[in-house]
N, C-alpha and C. Protein backbone atom coordinates (compact mmCIF):
# COMPACT_ATOMS: atom_id res chain seq x y z
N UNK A 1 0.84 -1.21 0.00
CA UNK A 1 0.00 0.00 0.00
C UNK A 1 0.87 1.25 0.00
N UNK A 2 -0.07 2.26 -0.65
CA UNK A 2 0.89 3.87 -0.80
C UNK A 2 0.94 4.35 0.49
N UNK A 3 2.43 4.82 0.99
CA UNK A 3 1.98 5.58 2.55
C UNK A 3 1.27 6.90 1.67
N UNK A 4 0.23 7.05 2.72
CA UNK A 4 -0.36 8.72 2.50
C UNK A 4 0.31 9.90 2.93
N UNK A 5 0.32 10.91 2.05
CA UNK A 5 1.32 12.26 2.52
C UNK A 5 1.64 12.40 3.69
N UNK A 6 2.20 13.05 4.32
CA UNK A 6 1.70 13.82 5.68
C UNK A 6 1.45 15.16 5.39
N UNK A 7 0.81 15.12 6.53
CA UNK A 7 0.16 16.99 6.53
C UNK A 7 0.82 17.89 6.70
N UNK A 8 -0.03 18.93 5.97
CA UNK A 8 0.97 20.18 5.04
C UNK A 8 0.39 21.06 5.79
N UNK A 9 0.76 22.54 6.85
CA UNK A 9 -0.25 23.38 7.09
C UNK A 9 0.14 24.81 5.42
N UNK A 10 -0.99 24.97 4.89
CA UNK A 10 -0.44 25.83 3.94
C UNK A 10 -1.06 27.51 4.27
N UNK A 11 0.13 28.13 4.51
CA UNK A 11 -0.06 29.71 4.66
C UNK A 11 -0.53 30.24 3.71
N UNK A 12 -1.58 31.35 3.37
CA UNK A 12 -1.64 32.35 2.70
C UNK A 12 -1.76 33.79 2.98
N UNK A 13 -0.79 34.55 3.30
CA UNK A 13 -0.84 36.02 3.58
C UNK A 13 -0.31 36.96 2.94
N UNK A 14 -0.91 37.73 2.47
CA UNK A 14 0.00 38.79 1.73
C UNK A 14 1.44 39.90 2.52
N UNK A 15 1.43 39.33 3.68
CA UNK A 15 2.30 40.46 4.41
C UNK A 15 3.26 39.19 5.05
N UNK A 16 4.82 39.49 4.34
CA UNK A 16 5.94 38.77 4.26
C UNK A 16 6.25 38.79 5.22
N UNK A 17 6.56 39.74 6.60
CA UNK A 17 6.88 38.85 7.85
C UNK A 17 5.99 38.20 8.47
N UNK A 18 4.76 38.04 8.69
CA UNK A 18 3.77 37.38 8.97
C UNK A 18 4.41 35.79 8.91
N UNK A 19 4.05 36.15 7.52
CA UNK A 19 4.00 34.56 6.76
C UNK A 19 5.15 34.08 6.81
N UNK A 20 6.24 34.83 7.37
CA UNK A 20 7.59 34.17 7.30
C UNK A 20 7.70 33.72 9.15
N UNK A 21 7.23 34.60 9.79
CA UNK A 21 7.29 34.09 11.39
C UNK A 21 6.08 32.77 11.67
N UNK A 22 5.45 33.13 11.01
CA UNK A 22 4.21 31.62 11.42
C UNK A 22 4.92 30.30 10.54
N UNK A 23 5.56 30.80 9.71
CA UNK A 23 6.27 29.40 8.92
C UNK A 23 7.17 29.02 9.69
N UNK A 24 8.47 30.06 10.08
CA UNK A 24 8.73 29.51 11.26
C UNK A 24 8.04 28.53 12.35
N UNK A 25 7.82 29.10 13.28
CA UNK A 25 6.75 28.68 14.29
C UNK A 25 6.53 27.17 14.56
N UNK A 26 5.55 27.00 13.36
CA UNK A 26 5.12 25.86 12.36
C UNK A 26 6.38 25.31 12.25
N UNK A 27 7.29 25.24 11.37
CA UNK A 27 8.59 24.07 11.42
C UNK A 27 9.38 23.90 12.30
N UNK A 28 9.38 24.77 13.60
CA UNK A 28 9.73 25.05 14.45
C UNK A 28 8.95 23.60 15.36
N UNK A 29 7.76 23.32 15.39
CA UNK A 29 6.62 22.49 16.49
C UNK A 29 6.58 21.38 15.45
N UNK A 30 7.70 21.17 14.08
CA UNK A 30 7.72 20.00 13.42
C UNK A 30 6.30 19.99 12.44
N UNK A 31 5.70 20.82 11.63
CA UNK A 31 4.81 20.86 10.88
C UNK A 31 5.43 20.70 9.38
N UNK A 32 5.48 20.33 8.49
CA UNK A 32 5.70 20.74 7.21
C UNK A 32 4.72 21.83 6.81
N UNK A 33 5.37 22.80 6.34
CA UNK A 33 4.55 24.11 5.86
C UNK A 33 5.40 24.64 4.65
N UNK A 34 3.92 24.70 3.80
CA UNK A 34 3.95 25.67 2.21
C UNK A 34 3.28 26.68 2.58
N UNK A 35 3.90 28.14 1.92
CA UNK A 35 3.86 29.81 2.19
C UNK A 35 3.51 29.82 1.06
N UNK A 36 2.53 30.80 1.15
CA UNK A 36 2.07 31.41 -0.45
C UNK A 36 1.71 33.04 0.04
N UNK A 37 1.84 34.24 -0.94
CA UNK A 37 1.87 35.37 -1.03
C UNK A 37 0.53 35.61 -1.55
N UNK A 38 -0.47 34.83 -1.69
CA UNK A 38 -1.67 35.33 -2.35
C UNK A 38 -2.21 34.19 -2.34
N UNK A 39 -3.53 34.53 -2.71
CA UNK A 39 -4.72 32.67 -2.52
C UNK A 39 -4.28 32.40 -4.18
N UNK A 40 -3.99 33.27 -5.33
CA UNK A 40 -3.88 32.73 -6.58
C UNK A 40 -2.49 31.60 -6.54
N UNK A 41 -1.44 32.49 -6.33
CA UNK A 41 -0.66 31.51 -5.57
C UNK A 41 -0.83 30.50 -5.47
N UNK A 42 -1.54 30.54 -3.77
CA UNK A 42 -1.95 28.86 -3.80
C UNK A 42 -2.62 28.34 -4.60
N UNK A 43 -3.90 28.70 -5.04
CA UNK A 43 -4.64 27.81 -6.32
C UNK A 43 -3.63 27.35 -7.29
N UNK A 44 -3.00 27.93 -7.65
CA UNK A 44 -1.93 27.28 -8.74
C UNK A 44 -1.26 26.49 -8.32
N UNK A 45 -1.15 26.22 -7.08
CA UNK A 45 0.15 24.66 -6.98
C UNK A 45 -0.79 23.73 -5.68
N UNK A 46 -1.59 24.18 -5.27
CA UNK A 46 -2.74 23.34 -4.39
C UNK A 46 -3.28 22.39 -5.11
N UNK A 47 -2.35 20.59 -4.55
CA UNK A 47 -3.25 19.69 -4.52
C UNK A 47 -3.96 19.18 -3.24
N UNK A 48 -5.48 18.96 -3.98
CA UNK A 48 -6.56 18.30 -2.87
C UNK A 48 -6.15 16.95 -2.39
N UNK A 49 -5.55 16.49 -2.70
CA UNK A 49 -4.76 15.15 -2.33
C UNK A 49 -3.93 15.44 -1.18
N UNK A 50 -3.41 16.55 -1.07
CA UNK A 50 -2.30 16.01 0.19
C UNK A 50 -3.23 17.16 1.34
N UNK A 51 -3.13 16.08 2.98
CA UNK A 51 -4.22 16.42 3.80
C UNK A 51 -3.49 17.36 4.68
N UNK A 52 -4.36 18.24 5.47
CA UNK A 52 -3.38 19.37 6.34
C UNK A 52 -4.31 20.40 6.84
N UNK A 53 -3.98 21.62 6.87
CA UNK A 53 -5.07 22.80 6.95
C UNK A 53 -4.27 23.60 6.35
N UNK A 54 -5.11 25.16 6.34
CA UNK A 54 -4.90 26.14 5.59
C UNK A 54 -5.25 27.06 6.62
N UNK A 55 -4.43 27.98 7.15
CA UNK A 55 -4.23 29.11 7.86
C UNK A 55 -4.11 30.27 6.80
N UNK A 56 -4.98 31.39 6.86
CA UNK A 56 -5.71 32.16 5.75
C UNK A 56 -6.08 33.41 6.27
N UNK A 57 -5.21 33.97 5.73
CA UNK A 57 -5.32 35.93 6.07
C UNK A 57 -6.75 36.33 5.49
N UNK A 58 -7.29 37.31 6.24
CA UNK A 58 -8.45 37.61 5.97
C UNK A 58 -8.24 38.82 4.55
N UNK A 59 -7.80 39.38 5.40
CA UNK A 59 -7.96 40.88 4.25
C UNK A 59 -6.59 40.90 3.30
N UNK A 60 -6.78 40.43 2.13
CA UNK A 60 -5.89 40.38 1.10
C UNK A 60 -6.78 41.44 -0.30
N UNK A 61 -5.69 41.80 -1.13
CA UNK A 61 -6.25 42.66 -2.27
C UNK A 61 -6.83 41.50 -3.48
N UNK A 62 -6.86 41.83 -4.52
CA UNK A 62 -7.85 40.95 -5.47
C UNK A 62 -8.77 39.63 -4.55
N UNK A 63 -8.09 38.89 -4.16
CA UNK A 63 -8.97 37.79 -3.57
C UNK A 63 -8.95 37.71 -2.56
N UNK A 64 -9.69 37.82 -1.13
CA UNK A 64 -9.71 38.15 0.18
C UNK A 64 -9.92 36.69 0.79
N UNK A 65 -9.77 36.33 2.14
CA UNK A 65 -9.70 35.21 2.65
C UNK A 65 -11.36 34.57 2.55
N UNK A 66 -12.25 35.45 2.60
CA UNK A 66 -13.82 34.74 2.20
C UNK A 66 -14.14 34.36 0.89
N UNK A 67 -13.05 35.34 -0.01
CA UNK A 67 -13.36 34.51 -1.66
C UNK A 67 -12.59 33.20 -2.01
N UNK A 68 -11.36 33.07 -2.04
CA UNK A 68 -10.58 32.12 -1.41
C UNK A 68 -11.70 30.68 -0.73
N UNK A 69 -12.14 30.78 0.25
CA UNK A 69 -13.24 29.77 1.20
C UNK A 69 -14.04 29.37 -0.05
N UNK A 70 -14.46 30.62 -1.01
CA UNK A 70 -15.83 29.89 -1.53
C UNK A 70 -15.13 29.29 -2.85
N UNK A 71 -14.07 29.90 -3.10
CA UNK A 71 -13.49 29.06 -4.49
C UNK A 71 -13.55 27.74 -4.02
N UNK A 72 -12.61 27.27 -2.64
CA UNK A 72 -12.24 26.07 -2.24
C UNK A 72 -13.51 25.25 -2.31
N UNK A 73 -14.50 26.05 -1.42
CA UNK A 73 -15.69 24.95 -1.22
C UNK A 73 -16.70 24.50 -2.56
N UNK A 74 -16.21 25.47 -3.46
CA UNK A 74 -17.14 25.49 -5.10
C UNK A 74 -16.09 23.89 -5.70
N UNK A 75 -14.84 23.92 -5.46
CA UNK A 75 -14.13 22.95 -5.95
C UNK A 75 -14.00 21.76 -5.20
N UNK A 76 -15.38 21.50 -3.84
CA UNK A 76 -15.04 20.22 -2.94
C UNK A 76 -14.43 19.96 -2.25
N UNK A 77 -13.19 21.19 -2.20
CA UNK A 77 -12.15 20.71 -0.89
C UNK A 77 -12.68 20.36 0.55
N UNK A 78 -12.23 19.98 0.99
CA UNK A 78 -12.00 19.18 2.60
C UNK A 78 -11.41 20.13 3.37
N UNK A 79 -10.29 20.79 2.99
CA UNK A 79 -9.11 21.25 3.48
C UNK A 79 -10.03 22.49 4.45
N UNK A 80 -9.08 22.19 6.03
CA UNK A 80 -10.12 23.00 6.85
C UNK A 80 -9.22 24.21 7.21
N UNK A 81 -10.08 25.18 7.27
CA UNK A 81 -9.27 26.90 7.21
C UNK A 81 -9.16 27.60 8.57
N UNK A 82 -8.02 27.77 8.52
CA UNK A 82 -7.99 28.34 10.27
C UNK A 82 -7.88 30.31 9.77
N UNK A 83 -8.83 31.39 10.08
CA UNK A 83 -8.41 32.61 9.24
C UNK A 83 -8.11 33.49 10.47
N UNK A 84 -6.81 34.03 9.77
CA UNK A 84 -6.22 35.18 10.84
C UNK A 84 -6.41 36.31 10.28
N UNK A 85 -7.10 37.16 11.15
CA UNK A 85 -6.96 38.80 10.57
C UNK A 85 -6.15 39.56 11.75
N UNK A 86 -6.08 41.17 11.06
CA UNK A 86 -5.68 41.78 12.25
C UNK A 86 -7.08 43.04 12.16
N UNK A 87 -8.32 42.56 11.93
CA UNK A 87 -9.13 43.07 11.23
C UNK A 87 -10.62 42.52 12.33
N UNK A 88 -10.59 41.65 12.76
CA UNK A 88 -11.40 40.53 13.15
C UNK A 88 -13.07 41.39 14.12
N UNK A 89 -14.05 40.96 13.24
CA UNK A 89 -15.08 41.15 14.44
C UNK A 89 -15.92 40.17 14.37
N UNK A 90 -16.60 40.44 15.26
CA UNK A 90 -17.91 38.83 15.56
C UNK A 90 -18.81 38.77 14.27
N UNK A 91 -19.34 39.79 13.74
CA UNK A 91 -20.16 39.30 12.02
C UNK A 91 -18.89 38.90 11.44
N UNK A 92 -18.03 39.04 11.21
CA UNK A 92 -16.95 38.01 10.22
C UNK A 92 -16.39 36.84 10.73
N UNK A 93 -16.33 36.64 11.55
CA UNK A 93 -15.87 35.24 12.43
C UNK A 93 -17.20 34.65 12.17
N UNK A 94 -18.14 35.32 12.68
CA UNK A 94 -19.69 33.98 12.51
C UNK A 94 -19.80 33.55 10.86
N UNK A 95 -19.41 34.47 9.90
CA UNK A 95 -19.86 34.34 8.67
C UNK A 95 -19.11 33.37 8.26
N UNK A 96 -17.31 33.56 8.78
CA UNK A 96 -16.20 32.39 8.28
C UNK A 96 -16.69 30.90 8.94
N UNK A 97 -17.14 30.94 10.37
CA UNK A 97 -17.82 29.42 11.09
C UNK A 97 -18.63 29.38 10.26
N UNK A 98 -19.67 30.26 9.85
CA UNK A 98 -20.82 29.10 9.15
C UNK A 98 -20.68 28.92 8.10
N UNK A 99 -19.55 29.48 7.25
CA UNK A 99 -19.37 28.67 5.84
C UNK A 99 -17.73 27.88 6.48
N UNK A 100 -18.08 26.95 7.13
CA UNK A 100 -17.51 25.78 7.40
C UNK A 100 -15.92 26.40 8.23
N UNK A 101 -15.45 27.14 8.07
CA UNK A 101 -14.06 27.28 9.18
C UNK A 101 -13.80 26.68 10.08
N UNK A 102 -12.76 26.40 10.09
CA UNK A 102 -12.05 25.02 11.81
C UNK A 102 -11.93 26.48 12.66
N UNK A 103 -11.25 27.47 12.47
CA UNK A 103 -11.24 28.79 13.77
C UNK A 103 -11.06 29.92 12.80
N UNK A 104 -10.90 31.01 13.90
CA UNK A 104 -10.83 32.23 13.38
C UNK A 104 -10.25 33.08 14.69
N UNK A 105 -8.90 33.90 14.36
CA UNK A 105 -8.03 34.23 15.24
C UNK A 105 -7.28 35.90 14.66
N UNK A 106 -7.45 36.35 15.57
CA UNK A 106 -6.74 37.59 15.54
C UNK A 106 -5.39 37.73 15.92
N UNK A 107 -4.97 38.78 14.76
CA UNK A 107 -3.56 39.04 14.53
C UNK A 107 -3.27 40.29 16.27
N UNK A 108 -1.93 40.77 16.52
CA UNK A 108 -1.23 38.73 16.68
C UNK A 108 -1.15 38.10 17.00
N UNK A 109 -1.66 36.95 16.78
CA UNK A 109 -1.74 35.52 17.22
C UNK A 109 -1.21 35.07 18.51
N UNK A 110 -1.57 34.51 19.40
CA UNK A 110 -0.55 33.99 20.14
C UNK A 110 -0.17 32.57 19.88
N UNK A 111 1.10 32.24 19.70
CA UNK A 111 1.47 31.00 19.39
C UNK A 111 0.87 29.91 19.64
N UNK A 112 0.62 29.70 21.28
CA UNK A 112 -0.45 28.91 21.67
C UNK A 112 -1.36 28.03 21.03
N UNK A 113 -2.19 29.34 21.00
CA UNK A 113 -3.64 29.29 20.03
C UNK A 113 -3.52 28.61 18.63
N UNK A 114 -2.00 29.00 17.69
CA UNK A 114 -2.12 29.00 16.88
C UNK A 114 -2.21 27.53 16.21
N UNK A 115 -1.39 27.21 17.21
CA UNK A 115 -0.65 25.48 17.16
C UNK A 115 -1.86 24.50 17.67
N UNK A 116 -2.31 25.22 18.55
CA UNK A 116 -3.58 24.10 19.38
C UNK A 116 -4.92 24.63 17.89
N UNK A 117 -4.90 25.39 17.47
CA UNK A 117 -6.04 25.17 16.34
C UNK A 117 -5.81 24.43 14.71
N UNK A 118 -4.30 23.97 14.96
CA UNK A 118 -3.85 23.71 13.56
C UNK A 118 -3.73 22.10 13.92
N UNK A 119 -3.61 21.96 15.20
CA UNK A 119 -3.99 20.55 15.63
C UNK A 119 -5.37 19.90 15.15
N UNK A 120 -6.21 20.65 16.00
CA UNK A 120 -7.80 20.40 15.89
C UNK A 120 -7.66 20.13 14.93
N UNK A 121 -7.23 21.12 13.59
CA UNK A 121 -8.03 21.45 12.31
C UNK A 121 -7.44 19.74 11.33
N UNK A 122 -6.25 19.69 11.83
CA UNK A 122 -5.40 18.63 11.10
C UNK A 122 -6.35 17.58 11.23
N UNK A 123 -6.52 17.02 12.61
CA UNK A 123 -7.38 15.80 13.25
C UNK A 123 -9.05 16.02 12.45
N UNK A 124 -9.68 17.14 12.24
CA UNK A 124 -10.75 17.61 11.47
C UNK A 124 -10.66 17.23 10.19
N UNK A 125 -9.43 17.47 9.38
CA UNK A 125 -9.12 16.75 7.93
C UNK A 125 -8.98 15.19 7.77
N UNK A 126 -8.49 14.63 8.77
CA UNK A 126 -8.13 13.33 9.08
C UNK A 126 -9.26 12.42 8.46
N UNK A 127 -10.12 12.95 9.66
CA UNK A 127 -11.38 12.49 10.45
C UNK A 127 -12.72 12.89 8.85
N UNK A 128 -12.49 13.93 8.00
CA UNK A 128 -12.83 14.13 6.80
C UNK A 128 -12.94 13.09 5.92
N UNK A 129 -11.10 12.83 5.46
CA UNK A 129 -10.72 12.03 4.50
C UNK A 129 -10.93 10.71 5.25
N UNK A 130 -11.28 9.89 6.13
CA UNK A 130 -11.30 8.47 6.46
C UNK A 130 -12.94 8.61 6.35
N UNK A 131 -14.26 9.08 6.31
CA UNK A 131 -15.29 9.36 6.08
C UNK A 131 -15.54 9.10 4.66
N UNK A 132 -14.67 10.42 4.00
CA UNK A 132 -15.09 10.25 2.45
C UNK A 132 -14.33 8.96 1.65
N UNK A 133 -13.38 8.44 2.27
CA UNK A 133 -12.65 7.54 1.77
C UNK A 133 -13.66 6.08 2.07
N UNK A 134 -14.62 5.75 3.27
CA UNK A 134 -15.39 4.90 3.77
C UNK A 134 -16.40 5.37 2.28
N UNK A 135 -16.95 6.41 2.15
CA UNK A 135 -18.28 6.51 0.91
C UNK A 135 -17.55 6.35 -0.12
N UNK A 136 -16.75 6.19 -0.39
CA UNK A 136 -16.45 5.98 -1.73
C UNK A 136 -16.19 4.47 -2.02
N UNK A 137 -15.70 3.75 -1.03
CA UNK A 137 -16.24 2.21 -0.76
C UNK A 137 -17.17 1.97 -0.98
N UNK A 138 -18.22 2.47 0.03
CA UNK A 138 -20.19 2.05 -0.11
C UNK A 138 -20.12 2.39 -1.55
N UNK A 139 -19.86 3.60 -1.90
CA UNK A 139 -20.55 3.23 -3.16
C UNK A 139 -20.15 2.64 -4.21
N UNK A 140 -18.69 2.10 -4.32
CA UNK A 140 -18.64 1.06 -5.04
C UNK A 140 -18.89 -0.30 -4.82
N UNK A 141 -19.53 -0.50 -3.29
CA UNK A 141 -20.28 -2.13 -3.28
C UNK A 141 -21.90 -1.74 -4.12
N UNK A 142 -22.00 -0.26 -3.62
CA UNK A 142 -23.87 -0.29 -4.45
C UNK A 142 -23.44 -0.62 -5.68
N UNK A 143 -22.26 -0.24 -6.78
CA UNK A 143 -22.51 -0.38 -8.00
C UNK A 143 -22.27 -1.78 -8.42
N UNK A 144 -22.12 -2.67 -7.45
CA UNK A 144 -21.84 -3.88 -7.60
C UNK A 144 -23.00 -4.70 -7.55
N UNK A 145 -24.61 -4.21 -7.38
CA UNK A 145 -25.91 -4.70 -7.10
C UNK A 145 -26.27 -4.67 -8.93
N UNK A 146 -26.67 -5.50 -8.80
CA UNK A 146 -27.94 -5.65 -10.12
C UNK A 146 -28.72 -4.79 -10.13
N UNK A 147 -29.58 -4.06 -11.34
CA UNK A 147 -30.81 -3.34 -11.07
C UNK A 147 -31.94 -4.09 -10.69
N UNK A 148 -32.06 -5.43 -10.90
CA UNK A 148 -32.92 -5.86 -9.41
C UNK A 148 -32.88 -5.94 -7.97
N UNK A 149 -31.43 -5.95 -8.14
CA UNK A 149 -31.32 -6.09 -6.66
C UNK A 149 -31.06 -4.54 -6.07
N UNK A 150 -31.00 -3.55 -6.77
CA UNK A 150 -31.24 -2.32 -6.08
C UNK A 150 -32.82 -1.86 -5.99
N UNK A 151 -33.15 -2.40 -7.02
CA UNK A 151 -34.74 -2.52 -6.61
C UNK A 151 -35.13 -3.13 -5.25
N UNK A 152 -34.87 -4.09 -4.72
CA UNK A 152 -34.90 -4.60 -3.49
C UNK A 152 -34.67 -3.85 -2.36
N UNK A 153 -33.31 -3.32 -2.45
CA UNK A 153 -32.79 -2.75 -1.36
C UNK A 153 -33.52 -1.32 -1.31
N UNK A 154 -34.15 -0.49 -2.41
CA UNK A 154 -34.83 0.61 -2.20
C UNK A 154 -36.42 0.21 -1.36
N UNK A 155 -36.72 -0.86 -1.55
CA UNK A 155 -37.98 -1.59 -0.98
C UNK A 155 -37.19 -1.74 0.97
N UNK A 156 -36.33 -2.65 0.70
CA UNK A 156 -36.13 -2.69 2.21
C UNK A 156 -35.80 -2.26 3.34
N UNK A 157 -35.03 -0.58 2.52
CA UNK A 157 -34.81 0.04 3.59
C UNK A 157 -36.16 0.90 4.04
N UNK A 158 -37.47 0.73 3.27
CA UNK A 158 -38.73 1.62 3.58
C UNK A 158 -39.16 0.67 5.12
N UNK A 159 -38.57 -0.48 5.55
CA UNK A 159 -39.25 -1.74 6.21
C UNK A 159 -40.22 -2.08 5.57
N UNK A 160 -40.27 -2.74 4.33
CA UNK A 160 -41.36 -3.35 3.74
C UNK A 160 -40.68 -5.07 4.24
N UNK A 161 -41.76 -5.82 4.18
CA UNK A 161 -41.98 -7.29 4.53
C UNK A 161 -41.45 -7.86 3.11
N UNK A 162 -40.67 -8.99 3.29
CA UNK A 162 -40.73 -9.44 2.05
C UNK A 162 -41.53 -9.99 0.78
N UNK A 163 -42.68 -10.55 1.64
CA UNK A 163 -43.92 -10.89 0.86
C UNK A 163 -44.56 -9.23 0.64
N UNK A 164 -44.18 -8.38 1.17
CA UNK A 164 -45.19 -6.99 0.37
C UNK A 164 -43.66 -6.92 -1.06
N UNK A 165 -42.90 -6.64 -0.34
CA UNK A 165 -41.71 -6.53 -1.72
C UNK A 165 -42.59 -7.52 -2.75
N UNK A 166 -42.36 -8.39 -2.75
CA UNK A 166 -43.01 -9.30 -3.71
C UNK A 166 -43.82 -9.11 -4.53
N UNK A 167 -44.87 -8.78 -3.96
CA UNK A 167 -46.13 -8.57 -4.28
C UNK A 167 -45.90 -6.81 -5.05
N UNK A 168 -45.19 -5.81 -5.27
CA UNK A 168 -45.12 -4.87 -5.47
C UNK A 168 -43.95 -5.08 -6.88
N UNK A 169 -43.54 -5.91 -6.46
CA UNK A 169 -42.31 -6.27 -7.99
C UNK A 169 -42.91 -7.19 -8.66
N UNK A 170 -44.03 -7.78 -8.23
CA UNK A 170 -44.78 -9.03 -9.08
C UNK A 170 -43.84 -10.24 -9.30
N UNK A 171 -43.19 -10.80 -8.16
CA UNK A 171 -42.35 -11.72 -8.35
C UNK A 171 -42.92 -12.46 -6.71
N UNK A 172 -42.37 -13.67 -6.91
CA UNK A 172 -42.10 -14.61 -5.30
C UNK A 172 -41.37 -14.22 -4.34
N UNK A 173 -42.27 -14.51 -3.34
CA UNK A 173 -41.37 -14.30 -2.12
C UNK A 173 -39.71 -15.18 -1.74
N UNK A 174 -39.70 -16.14 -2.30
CA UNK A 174 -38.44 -16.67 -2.58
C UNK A 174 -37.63 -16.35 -2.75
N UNK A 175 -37.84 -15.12 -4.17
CA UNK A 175 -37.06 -14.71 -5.06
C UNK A 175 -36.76 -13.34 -4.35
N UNK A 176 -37.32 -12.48 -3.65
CA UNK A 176 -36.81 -11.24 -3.26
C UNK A 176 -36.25 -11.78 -1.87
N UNK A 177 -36.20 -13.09 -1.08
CA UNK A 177 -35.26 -13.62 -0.14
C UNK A 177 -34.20 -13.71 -0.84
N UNK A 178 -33.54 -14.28 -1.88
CA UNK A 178 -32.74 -14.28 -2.71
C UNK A 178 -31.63 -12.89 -2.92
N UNK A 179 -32.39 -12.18 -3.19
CA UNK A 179 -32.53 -10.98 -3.85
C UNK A 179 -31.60 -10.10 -2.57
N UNK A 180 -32.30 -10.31 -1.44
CA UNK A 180 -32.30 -9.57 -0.05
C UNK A 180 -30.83 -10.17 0.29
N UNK A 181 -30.73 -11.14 0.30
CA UNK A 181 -29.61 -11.82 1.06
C UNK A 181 -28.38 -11.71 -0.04
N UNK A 182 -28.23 -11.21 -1.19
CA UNK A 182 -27.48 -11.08 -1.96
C UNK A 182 -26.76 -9.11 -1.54
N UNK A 183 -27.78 -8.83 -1.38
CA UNK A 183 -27.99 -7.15 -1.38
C UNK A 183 -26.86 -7.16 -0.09
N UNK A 184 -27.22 -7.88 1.15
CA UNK A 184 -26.67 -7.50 2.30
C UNK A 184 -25.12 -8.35 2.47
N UNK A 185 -24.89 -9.13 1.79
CA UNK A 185 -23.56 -9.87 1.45
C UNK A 185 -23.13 -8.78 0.40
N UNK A 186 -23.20 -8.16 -0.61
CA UNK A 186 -22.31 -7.45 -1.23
C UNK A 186 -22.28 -5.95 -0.86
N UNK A 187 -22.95 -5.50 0.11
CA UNK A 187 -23.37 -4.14 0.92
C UNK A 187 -22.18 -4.44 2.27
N UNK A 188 -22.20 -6.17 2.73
CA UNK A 188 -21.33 -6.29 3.68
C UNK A 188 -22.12 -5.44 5.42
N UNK A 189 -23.51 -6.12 5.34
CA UNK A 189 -24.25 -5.48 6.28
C UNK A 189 -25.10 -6.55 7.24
N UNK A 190 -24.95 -6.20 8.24
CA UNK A 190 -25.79 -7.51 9.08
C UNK A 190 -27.15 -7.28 9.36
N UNK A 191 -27.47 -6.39 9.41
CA UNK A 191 -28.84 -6.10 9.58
C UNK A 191 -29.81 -4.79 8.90
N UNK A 192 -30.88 -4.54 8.79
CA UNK A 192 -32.11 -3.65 8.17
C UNK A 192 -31.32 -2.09 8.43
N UNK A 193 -31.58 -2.38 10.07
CA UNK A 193 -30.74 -1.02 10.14
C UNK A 193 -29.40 -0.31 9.95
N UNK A 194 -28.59 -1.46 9.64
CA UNK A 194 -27.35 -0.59 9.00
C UNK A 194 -27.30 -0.62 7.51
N UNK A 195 -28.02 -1.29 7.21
CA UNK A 195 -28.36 -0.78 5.66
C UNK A 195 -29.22 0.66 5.24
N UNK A 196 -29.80 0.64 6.14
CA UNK A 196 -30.50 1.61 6.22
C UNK A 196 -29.78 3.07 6.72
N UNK A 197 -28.73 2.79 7.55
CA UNK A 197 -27.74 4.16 7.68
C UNK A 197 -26.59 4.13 6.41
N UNK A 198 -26.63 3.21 5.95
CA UNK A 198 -25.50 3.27 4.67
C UNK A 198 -26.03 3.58 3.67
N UNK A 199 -27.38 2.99 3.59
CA UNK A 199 -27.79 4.24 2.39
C UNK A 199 -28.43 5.23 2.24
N UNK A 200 -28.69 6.08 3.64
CA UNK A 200 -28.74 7.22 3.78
C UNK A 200 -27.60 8.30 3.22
N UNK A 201 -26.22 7.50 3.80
CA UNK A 201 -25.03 8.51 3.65
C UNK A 201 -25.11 8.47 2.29
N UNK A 202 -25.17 7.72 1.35
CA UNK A 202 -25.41 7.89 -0.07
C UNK A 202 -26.71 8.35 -0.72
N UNK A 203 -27.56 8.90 0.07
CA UNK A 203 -28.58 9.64 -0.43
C UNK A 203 -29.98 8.77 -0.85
N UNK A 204 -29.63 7.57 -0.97
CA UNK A 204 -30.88 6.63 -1.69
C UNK A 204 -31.83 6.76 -0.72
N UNK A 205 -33.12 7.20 -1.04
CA UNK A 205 -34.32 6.85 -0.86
C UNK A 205 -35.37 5.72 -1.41
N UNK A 206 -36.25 4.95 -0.05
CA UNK A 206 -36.89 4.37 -0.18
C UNK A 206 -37.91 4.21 -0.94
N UNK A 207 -38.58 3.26 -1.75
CA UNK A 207 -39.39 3.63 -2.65
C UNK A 207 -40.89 3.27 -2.16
């Protein structure tokens, strides 16, 4: 197996001692850290593949640390944003938490803080990628079902009886036992109800 990267914290600030003392800091407490002078910057050499956080100046010129957030989140990233201003009030901190932010910290920083939120945020990416890495499993056992047998499993997670399944697909009750016990061997599920939370996380509704 591939070892997976290790985590990257990646800076973006437009103001060069900043970004040069927190890089410090950071390799200093054993972090690997990439500095960037602008979020374009980073977009140009940012891969979503390698896991970490992103510590993110608020007030930058052309692209500011909230446009930056929504590029990332328009493109699916994971990657969780810790944003430092020297700017900071409670409507912009609430606005950065509710479009998803790990923290939000005022310049200047105290070291402390900075390290104990780049922790969290790391363990937050972790805890991300072993999630999305689990759905992307499930859903390659669903694509491994027959279209009858996803027919089934949309019937069984409603708790329908097998003789109503039956009777609603116009087939034997035999045959959707069949059907059922195939579904939960290639789903890799022991019972109604964890089929029923697994294909929630994938969105399928009951029919």
């Amino acid at each position: 197996m591939t070892t997976p990267p290790s985590p990257t914290v990646f800076v973006v600030d437009d103001y060069a001692p900043v970004r040069s003392s927190i890089s410090r800091l950071l390799r200093a407490a054993g972090f690997a850290v990439a500095a960037f002078g602008s979020p374009q910057e980073f977009l140009a050499q940012y891969d979503p593949r390698i896991p970490g956080c992103l510590v993110l100046d608020l007030d930058m010129p052309a692209v500011n640390g909230f446009e930056l957030q929504r590029i990332l989140a328009k493109k699916g990233s994971l990657l969780p944003i810790i944003f430092l201003t020297g700017h900071g009030d409670i409507p912009k901190s609430v606005r950065a938490m509710k479009h998803g932010a790990s923290d939000f910290l005022t310049k200047p920083v105290n070291d402390e803080d900075l390290l104990a939120a780049i922790r969290v945020a790391i363990e937050k990416d972790r805890a991300l990628r072993r999630g999305q890495t689990n759905l992307t499993e499930i859903r390659a056992r669903l694509a491994t079902l027959t279209p009858r047998e996803r027919e089934v499993l949309e019937h069984v997670v409603t708790g329908k009886l097998n003789k109503q399944i039956a009777g609603d697909l116009g087939t034997v009750e035999q045959t959707v036992k069949v059907h059922r016990a195939r579904v939960m061997d290639k789903l890799k599920v022991q019972s109604v109800a964890e089929l029923v939370r697994l294909t929630e996380r994938c969105g399928i509704t009951g029919r």
